[in-house]
C-alpha atoms as a PDB file:
ATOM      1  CA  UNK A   1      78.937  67.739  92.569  1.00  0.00           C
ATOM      2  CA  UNK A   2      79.396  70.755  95.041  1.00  0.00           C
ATOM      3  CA  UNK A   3      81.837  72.842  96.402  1.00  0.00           C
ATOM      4  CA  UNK A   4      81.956  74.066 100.102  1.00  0.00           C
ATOM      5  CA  UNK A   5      82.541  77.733 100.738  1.00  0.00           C
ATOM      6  CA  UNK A   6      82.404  79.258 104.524  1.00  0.00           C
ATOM      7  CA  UNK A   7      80.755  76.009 105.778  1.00  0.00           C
ATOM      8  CA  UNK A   8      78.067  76.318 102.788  1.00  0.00           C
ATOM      9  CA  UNK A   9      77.770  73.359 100.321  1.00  0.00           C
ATOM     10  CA  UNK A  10      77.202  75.064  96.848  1.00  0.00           C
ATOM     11  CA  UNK A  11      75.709  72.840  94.126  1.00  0.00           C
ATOM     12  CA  UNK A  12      77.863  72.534  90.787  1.00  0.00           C
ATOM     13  CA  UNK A  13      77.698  70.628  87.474  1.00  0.00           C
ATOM     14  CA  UNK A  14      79.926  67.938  86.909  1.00  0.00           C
ATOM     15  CA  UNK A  15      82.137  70.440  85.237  1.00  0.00           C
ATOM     16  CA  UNK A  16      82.580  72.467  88.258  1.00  0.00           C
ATOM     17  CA  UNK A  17      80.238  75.271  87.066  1.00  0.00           C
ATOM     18  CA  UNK A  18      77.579  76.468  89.242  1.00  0.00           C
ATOM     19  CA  UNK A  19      74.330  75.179  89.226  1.00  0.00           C
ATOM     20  CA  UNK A  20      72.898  78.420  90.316  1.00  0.00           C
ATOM     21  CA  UNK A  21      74.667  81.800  89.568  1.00  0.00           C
ATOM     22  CA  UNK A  22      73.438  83.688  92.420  1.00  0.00           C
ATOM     23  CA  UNK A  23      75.540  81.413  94.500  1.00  0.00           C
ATOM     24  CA  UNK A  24      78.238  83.336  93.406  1.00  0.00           C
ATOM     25  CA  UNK A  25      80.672  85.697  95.645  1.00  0.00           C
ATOM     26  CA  UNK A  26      83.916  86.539  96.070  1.00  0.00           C
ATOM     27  CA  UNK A  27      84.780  83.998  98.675  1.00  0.00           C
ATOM     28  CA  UNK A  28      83.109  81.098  95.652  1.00  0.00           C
ATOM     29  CA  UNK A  29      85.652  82.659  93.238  1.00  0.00           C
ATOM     30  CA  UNK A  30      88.493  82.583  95.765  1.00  0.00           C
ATOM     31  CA  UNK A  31      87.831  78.889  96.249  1.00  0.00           C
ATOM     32  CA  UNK A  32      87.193  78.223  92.680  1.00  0.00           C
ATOM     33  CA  UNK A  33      90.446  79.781  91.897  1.00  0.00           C
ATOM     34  CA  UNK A  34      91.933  78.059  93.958  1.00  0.00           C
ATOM     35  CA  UNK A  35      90.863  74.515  92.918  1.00  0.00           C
ATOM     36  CA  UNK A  36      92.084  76.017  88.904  1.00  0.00           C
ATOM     37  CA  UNK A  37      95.608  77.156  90.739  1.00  0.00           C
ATOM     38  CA  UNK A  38      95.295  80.728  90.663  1.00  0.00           C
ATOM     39  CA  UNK A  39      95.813  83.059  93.161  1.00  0.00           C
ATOM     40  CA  UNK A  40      93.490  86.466  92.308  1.00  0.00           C
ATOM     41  CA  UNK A  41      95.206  89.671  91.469  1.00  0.00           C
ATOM     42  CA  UNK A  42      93.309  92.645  90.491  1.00  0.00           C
ATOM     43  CA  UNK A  43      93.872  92.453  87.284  1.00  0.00           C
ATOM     44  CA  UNK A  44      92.343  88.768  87.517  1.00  0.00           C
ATOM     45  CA  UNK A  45      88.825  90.865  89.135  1.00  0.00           C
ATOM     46  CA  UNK A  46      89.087  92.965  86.403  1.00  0.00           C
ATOM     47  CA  UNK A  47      88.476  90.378  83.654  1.00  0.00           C
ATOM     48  CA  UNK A  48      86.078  88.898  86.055  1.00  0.00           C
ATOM     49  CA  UNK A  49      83.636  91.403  87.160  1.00  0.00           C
ATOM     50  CA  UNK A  50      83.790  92.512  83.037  1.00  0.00           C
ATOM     51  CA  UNK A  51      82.735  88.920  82.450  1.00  0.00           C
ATOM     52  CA  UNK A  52      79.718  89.394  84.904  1.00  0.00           C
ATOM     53  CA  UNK A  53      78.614  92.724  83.753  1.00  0.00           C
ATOM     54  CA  UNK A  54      78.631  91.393  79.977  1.00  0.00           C
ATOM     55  CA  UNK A  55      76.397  88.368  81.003  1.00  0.00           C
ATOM     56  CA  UNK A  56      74.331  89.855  83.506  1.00  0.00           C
ATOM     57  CA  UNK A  57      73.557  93.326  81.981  1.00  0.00           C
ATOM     58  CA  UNK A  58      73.921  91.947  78.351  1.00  0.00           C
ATOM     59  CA  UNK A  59      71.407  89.479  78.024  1.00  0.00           C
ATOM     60  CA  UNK A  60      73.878  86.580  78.730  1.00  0.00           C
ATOM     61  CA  UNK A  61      76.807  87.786  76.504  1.00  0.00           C
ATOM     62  CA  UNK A  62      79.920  85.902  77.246  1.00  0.00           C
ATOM     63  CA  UNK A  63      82.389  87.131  75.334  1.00  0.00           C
ATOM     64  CA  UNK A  64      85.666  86.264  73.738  1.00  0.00           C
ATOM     65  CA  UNK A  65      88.810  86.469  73.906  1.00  0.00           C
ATOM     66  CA  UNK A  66      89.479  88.895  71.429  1.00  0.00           C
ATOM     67  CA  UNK A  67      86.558  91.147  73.168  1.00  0.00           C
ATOM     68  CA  UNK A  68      87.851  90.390  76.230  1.00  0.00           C
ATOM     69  CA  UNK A  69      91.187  92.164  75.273  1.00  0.00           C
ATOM     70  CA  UNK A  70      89.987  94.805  73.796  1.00  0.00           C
ATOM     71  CA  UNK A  71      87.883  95.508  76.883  1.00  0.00           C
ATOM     72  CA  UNK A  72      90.541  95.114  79.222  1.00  0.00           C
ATOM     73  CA  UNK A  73      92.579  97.644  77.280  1.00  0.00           C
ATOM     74  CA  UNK A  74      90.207 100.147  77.792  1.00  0.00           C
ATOM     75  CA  UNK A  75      89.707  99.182  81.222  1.00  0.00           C
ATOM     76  CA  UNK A  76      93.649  99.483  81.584  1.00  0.00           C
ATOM     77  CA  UNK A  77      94.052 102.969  80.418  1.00  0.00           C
ATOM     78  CA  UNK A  78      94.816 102.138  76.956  1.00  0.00           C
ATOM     79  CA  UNK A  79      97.752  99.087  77.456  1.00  0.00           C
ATOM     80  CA  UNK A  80      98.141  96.880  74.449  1.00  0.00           C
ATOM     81  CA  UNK A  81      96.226  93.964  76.021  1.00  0.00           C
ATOM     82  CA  UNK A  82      96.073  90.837  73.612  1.00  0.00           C
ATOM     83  CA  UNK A  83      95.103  87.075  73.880  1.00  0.00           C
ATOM     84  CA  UNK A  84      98.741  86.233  75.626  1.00  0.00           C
ATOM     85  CA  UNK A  85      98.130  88.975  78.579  1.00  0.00           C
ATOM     86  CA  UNK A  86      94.670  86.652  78.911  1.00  0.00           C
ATOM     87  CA  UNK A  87      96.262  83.717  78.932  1.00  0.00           C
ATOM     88  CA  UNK A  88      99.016  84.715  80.884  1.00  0.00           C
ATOM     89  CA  UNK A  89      96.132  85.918  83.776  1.00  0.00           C
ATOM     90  CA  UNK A  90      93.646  82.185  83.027  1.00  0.00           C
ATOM     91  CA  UNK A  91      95.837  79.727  81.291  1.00  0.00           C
ATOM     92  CA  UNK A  92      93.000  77.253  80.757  1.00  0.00           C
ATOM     93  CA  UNK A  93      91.462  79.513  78.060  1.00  0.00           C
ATOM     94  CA  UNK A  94      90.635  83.053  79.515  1.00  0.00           C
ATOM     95  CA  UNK A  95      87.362  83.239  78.249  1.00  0.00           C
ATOM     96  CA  UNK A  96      86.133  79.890  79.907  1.00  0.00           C
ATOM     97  CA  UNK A  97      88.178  79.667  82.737  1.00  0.00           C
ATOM     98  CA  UNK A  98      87.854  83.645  83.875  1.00  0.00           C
ATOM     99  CA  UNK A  99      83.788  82.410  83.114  1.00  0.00           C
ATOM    100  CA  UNK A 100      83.602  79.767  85.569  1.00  0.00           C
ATOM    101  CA  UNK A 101      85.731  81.438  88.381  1.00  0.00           C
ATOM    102  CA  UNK A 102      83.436  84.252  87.711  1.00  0.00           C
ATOM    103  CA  UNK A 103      80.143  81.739  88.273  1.00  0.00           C
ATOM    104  CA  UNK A 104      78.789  81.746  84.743  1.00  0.00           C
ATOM    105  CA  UNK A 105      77.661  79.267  82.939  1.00  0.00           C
ATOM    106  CA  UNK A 106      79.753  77.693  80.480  1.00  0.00           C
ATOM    107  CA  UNK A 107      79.958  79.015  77.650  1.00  0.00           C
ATOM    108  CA  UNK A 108      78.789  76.442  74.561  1.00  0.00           C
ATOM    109  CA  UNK A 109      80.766  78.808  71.919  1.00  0.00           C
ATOM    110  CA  UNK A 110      83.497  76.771  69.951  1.00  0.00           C
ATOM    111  CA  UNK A 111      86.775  77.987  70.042  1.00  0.00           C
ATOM    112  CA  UNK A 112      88.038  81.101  72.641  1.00  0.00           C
ATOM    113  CA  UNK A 113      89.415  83.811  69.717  1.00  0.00           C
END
């Protein structure tokens, strides 16, 4: 399967997650998103680039949703952020969903909390 992005064919899995992670931009995201129904707000980049930090500078860490919270509370100067607020943002599980938007792989873990 692939996606096409700015007149470039990017190869995914049959799952829709990227084949290669460096294919990954902002413009992939955009189109990602919108093939999920999402339009990206900042608060949606927030969760995302925090996804891509964990898993780039964290030897693959994806994290979940309950870390994902907590993280974006801190991020958000302290607001009570909990698994609703994530789901509210990435309806189709934030963890996964805000993953795969963000071009990581997918996650394996059971269960998103």
């Amino acid at each position: 399967m692939s996606i096409t992005v700015n007149g470039r064919e990017i190869e995914t899995t049959d799952e829709g997650f990227l084949v290669q992670p460096e294919d990954w931009n902002e413009d992939v995201a955009g189109a990602i998103a919108i093939e999920e129904g999402l339009t990206l707000t900042e608060r949606h980049w927030d969760v995302i680039h925090y996804l891509r930090e964990e898993f780039f500078n964290n030897n693959g860490n994806q994290p979940n949703n309950r870390v994902m919270a907590k993280a974006m509370a801190e991020r958000w100067s302290g607001e009570k952020v909990s698994a609703s607020t994530l789901f509210d943002l990435f309806p189709g599980t934030p963890s996964k969903q805000a993953g795969h938007i963000g071009g990581l792989p997918e996650s394996k873990r059971k269960g998103g909390y």
